[in-house]
Protein backbone atom coordinates (compact mmCIF):
# COMPACT_ATOMS: atom_id res chain seq x y z
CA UNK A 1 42.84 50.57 -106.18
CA UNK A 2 40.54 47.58 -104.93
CA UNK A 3 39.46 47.67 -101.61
CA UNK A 4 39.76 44.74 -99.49
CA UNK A 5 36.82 43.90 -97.62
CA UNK A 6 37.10 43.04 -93.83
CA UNK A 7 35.93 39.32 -94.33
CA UNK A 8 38.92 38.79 -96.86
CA UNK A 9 41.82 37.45 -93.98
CA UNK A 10 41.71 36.21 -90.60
CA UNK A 11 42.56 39.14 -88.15
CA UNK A 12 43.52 36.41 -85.36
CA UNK A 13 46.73 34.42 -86.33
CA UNK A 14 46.01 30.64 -86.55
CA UNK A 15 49.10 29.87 -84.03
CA UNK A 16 46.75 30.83 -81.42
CA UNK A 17 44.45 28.17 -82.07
CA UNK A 18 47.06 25.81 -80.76
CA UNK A 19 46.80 27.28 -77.13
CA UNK A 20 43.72 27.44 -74.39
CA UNK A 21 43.14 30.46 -71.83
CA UNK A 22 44.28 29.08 -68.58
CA UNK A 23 41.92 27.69 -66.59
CA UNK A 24 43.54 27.94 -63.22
CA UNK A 25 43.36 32.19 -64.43
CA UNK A 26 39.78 31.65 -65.33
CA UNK A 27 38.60 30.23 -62.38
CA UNK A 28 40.11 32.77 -60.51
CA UNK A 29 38.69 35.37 -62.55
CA UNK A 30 34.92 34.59 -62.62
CA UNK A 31 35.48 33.69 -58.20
CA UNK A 32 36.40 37.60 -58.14
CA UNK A 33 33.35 38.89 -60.69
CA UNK A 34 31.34 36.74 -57.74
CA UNK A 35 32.92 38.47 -54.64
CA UNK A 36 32.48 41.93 -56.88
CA UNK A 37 28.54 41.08 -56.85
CA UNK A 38 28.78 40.40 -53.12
CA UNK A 39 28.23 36.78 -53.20
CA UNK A 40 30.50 34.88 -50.27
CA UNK A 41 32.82 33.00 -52.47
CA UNK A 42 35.53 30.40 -51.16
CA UNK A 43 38.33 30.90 -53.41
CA UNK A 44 40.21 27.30 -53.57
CA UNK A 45 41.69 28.04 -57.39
CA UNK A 46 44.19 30.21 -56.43
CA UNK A 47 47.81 29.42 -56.54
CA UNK A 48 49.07 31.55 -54.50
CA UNK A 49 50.07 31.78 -50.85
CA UNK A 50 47.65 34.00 -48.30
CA UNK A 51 50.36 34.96 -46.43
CA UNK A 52 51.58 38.65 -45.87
CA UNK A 53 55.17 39.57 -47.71
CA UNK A 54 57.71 39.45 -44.72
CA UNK A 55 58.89 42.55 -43.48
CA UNK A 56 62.72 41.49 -45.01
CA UNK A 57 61.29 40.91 -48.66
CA UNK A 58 59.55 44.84 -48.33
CA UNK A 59 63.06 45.92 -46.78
CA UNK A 60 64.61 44.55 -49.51
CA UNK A 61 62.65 46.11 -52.46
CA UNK A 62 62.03 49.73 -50.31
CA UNK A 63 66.42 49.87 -50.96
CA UNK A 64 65.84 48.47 -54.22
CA UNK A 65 64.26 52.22 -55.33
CA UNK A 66 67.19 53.58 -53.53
CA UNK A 67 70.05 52.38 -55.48
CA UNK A 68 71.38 54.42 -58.00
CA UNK A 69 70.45 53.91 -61.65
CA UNK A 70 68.27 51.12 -60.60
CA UNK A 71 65.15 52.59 -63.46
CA UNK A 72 67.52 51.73 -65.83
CA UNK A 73 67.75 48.44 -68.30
CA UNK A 74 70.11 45.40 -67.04
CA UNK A 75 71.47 42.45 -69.11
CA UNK A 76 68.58 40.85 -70.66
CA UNK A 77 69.64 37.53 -68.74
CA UNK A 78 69.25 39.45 -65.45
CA UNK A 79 71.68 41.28 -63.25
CA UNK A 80 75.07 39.31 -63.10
CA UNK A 81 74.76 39.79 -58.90
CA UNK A 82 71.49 38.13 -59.24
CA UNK A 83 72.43 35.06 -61.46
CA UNK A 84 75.71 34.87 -59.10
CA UNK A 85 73.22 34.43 -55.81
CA UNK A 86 71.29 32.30 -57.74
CA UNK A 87 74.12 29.95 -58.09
CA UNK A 88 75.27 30.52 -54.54
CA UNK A 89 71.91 29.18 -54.05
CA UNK A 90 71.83 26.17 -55.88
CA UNK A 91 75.48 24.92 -54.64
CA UNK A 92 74.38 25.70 -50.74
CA UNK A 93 70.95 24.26 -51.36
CA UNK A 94 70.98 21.50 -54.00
CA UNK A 95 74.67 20.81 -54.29
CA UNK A 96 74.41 21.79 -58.19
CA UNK A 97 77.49 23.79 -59.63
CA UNK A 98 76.63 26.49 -61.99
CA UNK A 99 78.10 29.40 -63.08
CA UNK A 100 76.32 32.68 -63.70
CA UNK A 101 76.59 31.84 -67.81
CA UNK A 102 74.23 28.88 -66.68
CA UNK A 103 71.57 30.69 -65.39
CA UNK A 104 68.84 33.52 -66.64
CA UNK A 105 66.41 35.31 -64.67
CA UNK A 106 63.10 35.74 -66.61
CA UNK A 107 59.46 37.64 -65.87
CA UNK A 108 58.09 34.68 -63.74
CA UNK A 109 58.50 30.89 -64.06
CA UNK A 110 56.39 30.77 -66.91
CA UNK A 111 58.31 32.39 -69.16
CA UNK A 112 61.64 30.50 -68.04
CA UNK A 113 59.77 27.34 -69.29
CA UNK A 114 58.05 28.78 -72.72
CA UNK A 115 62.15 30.49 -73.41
CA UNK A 116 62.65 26.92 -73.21
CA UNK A 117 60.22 25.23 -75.05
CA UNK A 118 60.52 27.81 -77.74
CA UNK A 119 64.20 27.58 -77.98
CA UNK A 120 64.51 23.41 -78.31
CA UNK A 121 61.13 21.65 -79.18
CA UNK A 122 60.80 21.22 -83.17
CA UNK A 123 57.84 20.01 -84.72
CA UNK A 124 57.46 16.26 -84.37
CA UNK A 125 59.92 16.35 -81.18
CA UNK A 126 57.63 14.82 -78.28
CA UNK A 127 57.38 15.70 -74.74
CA UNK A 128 57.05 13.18 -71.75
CA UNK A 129 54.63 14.86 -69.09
CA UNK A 130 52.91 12.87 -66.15
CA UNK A 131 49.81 12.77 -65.07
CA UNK A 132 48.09 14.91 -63.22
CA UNK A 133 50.06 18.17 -64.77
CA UNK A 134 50.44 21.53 -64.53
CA UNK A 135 47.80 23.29 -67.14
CA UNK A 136 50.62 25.01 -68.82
CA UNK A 137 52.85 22.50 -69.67
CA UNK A 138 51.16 21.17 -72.59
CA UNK A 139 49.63 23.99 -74.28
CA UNK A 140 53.27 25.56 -74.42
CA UNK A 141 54.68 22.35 -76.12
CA UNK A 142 51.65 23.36 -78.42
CA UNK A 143 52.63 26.41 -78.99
CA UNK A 144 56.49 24.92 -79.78
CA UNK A 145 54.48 22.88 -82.39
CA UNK A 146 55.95 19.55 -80.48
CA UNK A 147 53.78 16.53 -79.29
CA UNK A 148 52.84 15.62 -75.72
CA UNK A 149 53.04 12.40 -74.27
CA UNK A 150 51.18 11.90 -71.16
CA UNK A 151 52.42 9.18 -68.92
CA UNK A 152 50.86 7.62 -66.00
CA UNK A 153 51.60 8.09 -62.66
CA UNK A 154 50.96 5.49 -59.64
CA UNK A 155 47.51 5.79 -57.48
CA UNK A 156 48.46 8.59 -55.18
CA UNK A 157 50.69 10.48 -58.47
CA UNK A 158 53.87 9.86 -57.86
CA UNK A 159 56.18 9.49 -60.81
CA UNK A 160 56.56 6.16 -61.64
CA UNK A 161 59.98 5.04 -64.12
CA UNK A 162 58.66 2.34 -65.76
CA UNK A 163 55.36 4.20 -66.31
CA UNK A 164 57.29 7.13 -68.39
CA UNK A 165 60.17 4.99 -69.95
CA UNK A 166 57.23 3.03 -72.41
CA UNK A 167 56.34 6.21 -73.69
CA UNK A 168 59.85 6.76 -74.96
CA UNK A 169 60.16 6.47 -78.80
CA UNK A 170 63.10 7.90 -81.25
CA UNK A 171 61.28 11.25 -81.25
CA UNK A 172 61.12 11.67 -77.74
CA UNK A 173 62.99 14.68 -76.66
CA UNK A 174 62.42 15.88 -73.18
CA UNK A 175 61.30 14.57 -69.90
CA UNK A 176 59.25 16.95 -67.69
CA UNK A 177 59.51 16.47 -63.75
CA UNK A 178 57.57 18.62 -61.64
CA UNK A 179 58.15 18.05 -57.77
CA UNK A 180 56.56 18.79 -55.91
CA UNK A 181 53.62 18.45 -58.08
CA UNK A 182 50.84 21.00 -59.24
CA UNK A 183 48.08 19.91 -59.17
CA UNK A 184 49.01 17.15 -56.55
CA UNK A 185 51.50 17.98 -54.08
CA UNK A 186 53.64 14.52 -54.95
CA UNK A 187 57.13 14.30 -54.60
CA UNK A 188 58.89 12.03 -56.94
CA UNK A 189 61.29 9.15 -55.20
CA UNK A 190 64.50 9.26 -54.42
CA UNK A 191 65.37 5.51 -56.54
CA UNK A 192 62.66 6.70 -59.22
CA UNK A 193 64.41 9.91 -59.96
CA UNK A 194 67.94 8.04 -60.32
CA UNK A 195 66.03 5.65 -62.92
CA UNK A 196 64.56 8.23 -65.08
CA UNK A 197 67.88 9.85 -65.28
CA UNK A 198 69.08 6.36 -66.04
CA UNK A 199 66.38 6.55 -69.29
CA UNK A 200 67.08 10.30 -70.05
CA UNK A 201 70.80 9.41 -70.27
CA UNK A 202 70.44 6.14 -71.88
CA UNK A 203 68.75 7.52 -74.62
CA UNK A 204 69.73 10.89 -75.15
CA UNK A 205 66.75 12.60 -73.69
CA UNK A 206 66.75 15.70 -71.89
CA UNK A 207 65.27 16.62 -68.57
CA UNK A 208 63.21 19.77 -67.82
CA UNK A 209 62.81 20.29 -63.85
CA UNK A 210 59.95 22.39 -62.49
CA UNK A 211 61.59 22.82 -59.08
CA UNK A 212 59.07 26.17 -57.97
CA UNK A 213 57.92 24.53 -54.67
CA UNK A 214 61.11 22.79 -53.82
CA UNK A 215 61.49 24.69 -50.64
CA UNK A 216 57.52 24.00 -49.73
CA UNK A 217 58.06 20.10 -48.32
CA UNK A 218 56.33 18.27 -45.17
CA UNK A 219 57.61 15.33 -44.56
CA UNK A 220 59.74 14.18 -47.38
CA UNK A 221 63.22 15.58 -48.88
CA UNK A 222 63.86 17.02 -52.17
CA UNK A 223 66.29 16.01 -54.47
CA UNK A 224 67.08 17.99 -57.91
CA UNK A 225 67.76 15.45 -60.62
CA UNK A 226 70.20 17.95 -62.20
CA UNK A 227 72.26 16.96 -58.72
CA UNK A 228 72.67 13.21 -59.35
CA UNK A 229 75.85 13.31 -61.70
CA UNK A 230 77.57 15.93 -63.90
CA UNK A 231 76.28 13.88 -66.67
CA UNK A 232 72.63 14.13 -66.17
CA UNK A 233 73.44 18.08 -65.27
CA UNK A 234 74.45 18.77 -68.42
CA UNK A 235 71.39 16.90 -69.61
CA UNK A 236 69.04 19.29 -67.35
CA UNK A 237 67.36 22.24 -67.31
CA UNK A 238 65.90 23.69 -64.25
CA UNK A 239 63.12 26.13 -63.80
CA UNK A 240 61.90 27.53 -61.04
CA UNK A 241 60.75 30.93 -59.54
CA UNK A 242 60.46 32.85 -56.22
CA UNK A 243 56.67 33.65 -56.48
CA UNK A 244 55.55 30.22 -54.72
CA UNK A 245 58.42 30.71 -51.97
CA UNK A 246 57.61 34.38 -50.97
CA UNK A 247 54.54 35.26 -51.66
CA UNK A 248 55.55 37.19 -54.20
CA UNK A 249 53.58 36.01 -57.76
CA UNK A 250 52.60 39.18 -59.12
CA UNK A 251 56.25 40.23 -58.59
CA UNK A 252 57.14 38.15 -61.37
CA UNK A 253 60.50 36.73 -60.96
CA UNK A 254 61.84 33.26 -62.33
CA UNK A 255 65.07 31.60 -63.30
CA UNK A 256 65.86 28.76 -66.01
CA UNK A 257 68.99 26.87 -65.21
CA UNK A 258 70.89 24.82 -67.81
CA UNK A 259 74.09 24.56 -70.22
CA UNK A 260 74.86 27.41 -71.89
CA UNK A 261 74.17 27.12 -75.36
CA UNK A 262 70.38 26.72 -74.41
CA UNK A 263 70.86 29.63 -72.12
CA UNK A 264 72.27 31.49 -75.24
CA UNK A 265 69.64 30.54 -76.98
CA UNK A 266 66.58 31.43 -74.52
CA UNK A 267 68.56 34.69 -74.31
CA UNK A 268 68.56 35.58 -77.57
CA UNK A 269 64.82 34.66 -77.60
CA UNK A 270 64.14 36.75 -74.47
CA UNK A 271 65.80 39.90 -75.94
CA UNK A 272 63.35 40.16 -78.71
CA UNK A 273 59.95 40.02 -76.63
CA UNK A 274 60.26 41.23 -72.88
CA UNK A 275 64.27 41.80 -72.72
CA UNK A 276 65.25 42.15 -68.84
CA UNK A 277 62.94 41.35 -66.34
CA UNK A 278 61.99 44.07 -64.08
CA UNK A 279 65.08 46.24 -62.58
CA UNK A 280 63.47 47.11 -59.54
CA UNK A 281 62.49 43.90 -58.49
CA UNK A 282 65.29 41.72 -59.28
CA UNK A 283 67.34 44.29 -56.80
CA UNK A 284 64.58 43.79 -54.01
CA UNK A 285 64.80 40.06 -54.57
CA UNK A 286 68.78 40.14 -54.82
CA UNK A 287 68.44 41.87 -51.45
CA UNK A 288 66.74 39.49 -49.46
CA UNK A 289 68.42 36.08 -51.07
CA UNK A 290 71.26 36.12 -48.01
CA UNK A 291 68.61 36.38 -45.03
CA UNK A 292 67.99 33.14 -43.33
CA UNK A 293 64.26 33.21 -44.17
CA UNK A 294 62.98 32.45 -41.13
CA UNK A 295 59.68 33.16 -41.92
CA UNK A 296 59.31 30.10 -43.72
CA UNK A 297 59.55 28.07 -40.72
CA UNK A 298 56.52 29.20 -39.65
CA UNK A 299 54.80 29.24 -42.64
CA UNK A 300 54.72 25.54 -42.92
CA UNK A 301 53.63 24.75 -39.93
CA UNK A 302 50.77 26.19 -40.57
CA UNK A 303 50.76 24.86 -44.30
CA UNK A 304 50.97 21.31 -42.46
CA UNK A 305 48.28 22.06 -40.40
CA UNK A 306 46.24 23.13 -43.10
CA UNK A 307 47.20 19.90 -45.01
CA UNK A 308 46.45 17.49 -42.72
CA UNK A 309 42.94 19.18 -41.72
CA UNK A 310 42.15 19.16 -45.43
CA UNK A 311 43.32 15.42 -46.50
CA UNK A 312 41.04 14.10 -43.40
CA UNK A 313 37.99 15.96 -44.09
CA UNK A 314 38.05 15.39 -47.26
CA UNK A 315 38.16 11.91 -46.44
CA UNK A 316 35.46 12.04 -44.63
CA UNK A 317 33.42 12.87 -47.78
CA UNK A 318 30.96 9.88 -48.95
CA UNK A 319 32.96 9.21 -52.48
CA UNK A 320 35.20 11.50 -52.46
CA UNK A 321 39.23 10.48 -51.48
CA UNK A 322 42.65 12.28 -51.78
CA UNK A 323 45.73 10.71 -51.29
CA UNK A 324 48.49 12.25 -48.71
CA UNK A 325 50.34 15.36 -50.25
CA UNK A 326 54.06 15.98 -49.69
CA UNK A 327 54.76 19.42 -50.62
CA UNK A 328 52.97 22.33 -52.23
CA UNK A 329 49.39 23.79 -51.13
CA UNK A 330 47.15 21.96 -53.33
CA UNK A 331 45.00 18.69 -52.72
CA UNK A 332 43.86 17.11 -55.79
CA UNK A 333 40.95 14.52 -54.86
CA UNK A 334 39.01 12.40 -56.66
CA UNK A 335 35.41 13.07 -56.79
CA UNK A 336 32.18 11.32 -57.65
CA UNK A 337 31.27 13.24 -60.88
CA UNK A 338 32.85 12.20 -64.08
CA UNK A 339 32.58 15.61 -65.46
CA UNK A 340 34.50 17.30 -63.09
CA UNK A 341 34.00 20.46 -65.40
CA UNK A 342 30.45 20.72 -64.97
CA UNK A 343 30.59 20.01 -61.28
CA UNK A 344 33.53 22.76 -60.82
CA UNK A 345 31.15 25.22 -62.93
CA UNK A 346 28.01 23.89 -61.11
CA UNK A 347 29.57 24.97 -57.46
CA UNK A 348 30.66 27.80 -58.36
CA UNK A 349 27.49 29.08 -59.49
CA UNK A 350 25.34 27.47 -56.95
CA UNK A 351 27.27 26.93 -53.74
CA UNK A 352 29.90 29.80 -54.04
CA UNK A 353 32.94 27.34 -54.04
CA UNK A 354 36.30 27.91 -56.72
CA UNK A 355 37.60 25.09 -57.42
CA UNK A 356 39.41 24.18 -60.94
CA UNK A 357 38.57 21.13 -62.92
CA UNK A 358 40.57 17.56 -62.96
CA UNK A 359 40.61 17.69 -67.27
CA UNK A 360 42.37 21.12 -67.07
CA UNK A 361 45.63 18.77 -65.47
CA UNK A 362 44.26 15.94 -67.34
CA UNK A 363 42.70 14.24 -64.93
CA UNK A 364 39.01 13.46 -65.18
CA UNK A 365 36.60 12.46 -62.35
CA UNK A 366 39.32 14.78 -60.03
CA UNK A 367 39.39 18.66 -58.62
CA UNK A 368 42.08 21.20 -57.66
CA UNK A 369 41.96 22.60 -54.14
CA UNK A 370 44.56 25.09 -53.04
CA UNK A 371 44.55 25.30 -49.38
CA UNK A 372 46.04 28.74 -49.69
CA UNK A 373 44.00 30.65 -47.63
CA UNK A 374 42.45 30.94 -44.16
CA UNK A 375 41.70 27.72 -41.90
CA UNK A 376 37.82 29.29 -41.65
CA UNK A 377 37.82 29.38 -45.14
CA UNK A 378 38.87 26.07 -45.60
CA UNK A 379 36.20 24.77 -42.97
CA UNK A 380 33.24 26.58 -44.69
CA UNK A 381 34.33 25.69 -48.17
CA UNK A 382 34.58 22.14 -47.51
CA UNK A 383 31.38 22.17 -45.64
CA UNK A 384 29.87 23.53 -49.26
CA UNK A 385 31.20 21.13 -51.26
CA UNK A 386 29.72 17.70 -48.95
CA UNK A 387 26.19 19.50 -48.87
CA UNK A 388 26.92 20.08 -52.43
CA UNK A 389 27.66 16.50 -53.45
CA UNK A 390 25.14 15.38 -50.60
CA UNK A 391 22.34 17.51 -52.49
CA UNK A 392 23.51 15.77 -56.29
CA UNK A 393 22.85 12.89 -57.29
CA UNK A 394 26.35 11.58 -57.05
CA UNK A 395 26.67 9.25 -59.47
CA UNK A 396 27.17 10.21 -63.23
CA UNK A 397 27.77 6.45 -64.04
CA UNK A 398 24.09 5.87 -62.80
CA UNK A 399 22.64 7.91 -64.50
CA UNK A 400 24.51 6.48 -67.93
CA UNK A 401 22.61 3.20 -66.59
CA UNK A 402 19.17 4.98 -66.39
CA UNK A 403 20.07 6.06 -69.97
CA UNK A 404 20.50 2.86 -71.86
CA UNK A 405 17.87 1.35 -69.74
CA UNK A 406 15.29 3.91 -71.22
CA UNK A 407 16.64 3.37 -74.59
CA UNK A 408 16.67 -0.45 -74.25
CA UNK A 409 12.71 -0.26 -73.16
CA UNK A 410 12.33 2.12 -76.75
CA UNK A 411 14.08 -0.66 -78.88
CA UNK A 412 11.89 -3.66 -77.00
CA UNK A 413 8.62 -1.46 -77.79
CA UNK A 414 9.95 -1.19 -81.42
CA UNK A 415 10.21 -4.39 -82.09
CA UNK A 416 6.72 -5.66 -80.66
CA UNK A 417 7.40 -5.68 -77.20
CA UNK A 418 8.90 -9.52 -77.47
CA UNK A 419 9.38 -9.32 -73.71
CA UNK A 420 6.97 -8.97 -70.55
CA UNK A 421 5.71 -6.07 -69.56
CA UNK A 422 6.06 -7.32 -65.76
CA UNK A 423 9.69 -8.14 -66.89
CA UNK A 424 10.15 -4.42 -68.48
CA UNK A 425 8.33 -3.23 -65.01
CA UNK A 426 11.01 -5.33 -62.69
CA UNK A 427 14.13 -4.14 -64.33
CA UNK A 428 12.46 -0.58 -64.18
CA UNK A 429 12.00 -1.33 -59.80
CA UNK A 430 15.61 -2.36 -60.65
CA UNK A 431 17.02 0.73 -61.62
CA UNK A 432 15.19 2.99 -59.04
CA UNK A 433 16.47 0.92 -56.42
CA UNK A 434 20.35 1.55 -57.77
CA UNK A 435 19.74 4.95 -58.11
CA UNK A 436 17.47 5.27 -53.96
CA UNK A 437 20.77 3.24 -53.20
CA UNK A 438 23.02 5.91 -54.64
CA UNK A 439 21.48 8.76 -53.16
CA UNK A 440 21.57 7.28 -49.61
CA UNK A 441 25.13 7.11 -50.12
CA UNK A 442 25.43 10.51 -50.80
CA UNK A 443 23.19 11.21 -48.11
CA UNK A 444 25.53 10.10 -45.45
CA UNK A 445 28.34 11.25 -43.78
């Protein structure tokens, strides 16, 4: 019998490669080895609410553990009460008829939107996604072995029609709309919405609709695209969870909405890796869905408060400017640092600030702040990050100047020094003035 050596197959399946650890989870992750060491760190990566569960959500799961049999499996599309309340929901809320045949509950958002990649992307099939993103969107169309598309979005990231419908091509199969947005807080318009259900439906494209912080608005409405005509319903697939809404994210609860043979499908799917989400909490949430929520009122009033302190101090920031944000808890500005990911890393390490990189949502030169946590904290972390930028030298695009100055001075000296040395020594007076100039801009306030 011949032994096979260790070195003679890959342990790690190759499928993997396709896929990157989340950054949002990695961020969070090394923030929390900080605290452990005792250093003051300002979490702003997390995306998750600060606020304590409400007393009706505990009330709810403290009868879930009394009902009877309620350790035991239930359908692996979720309990049949749930799905029902779930469409009670979306007719009350979002005038959108479903039955409970339409709907699944899965373990989180996440997986309603991986059942769903998994159960309709092909190889070649390509995937519309605006920019700025959600981190997971494309690395599950990875993992589906289809193609992202990313399309533009207008200067404060709002979906723009015209921007996604030149990305369209014969392979395009799905649209993804996520509003309000993650990482930016957009909501898409009303007439913009209509007209990329006007592209989905002229050319036989679906529509998947992250709706998770529908319920978190300021100013604006939401609309669910899956609303604006039984034809672009059946064209729709809505995904959403109550994690965002509740506080609840380690609870793990989500839903995918859509027609039913896709629902069959992610079903089937479903049934051979987690089957049924969690018994015990899809009771608790079932008993809490007909309370009037109340809570939430007062939740976003402080959200808005939080929102607006955040959008003008960050203003206020030499270089640094964020648009207005609609819904959601996150700002996303831009920054004055190219490589966002070294500047994320770099105040993290130095200044004690988590923050998650712009190219993780694929947008460079730009950060993630949730504004999920206490108004001190938000104070002190934003304090850290102007002394931070105040203390760099701001300016990556600069410093690409000094660069190919330097190497322009090497290539004159190579070839005999053809020019002046009192011209060499002015563009040299040149550069340090850019760069004093720079600085002095960062310097101020």
């Amino acid at each position: 019998m011949t032994k096979q050596t260790s070195s003679s197959r890959t342990l790690i399946a190759k499928r993997l490669g396709l896929i990157n650890e989340s950054p949002t989870l990695a961020i969070s992750a090394k923030a929390k080895e900080l605290q452990k060491q005792g250093k003051p760190v300002v979490d702003f990566g997390a995306g998750q609410l600060d606020f304590e569960i409400p007393d009706e959500i505990k009330e709810g799961i403290t009868a879930a553990l009394n009902t009877k049999g309620i350790g035991k499996y239930t359908a692996v599309a979720g309990m049949p009460e749930l799905r029902q309340a779930i469409c009670k929901m979306f007719a009350e809320e979002y005038n959108i008829t479903y039955t409970p045949q339409h709907v699944m509950v899965t373990t989180g958002g996440k997986q309603a939107i991986n059942n769903l990649m998994q159960a309709i992307i092909n190889k070649g099939d390509e995937v519309i996604i605006p920019k700025p993103y959600w981190v997971s969107y494309p690395e599950m169309v990875n993992f589906a072995e289809g193609t992202s598309v990313f399309a533009d979005t207008d200067e404060s990231y709002h979906i723009k029609a015209d921007l996604i419908k030149e990305k369209v091509t014969k392979n395009t199969k799905l649209i993804i709309i996520n509003s309000p947005s993650n990482p930016s807080g957009a909501v898409i318009d009303d007439k913009e919405l209509k007209k990329v259900a006007d592209i989905a439906l002229e050319n036989d494209i679906y529509v998947m609709s992250d709706e998770v912080y529908s319920k978190l608005l300021y100013d604006k409405k939401f609309t669910s695209i899956a609303s604006l005509s039984d034809e672009m319903k059946a064209k729709t697939f809505v995904t959403s969870a109550f994690s965002k809404t509740f506080a609840i994210p380690g609870w793990r609860l989500g839903y995918l909405a859509g027609p039913i043979e896709v629902i069959n499908a992610c079903t089937v799917m479903q049934s051979q890796s987690t089957s049924n989400a969690s018994s015990l909490i899809q009771q608790g949430v079932l008993n809490m869905m007909d309370k009037k929520h109340d809570f939430l009122k007062d939740w976003m009033i402080e959200l808005r408060k939080r929102r607006d302190f955040i959008t003008k101090r960050l203003n206020e920031i030499e270089g640094v400017h964020c648009p207005e944000i609609d819904g959601a808890f996150y700002a996303f500005p831009k920054i004055p640092f190219k490589d966002d990911f070294k500047f994320s890393n770099d105040i993290l390490n130095e200044a004690f600030v988590a923050i998650v990189p712009g190219q993780a949502f694929g947008s460079p030169g730009h950060i993630r702040i949730s504004f999920a946590c206490s108004q001190e904290k938000i104070e002190t972390g934003l304090n850290r990050i102007e002394e931070f930028i105040k203390s760099s030298d701001a300016d990556e695009s600069m410093d690409a100047k000094h660069e190919k100055k330097e190497e322009a001075k090497l290539n004159l000296k190579g070839k005999g020094n053809k020019r002046s040395k009192a011209k060499v020594a002015e563009e040299d007076a040149e550069l340090e003035a850019d760069l004093a100039a720079i600085r002095r801009l960062a310097g101020k306030k």
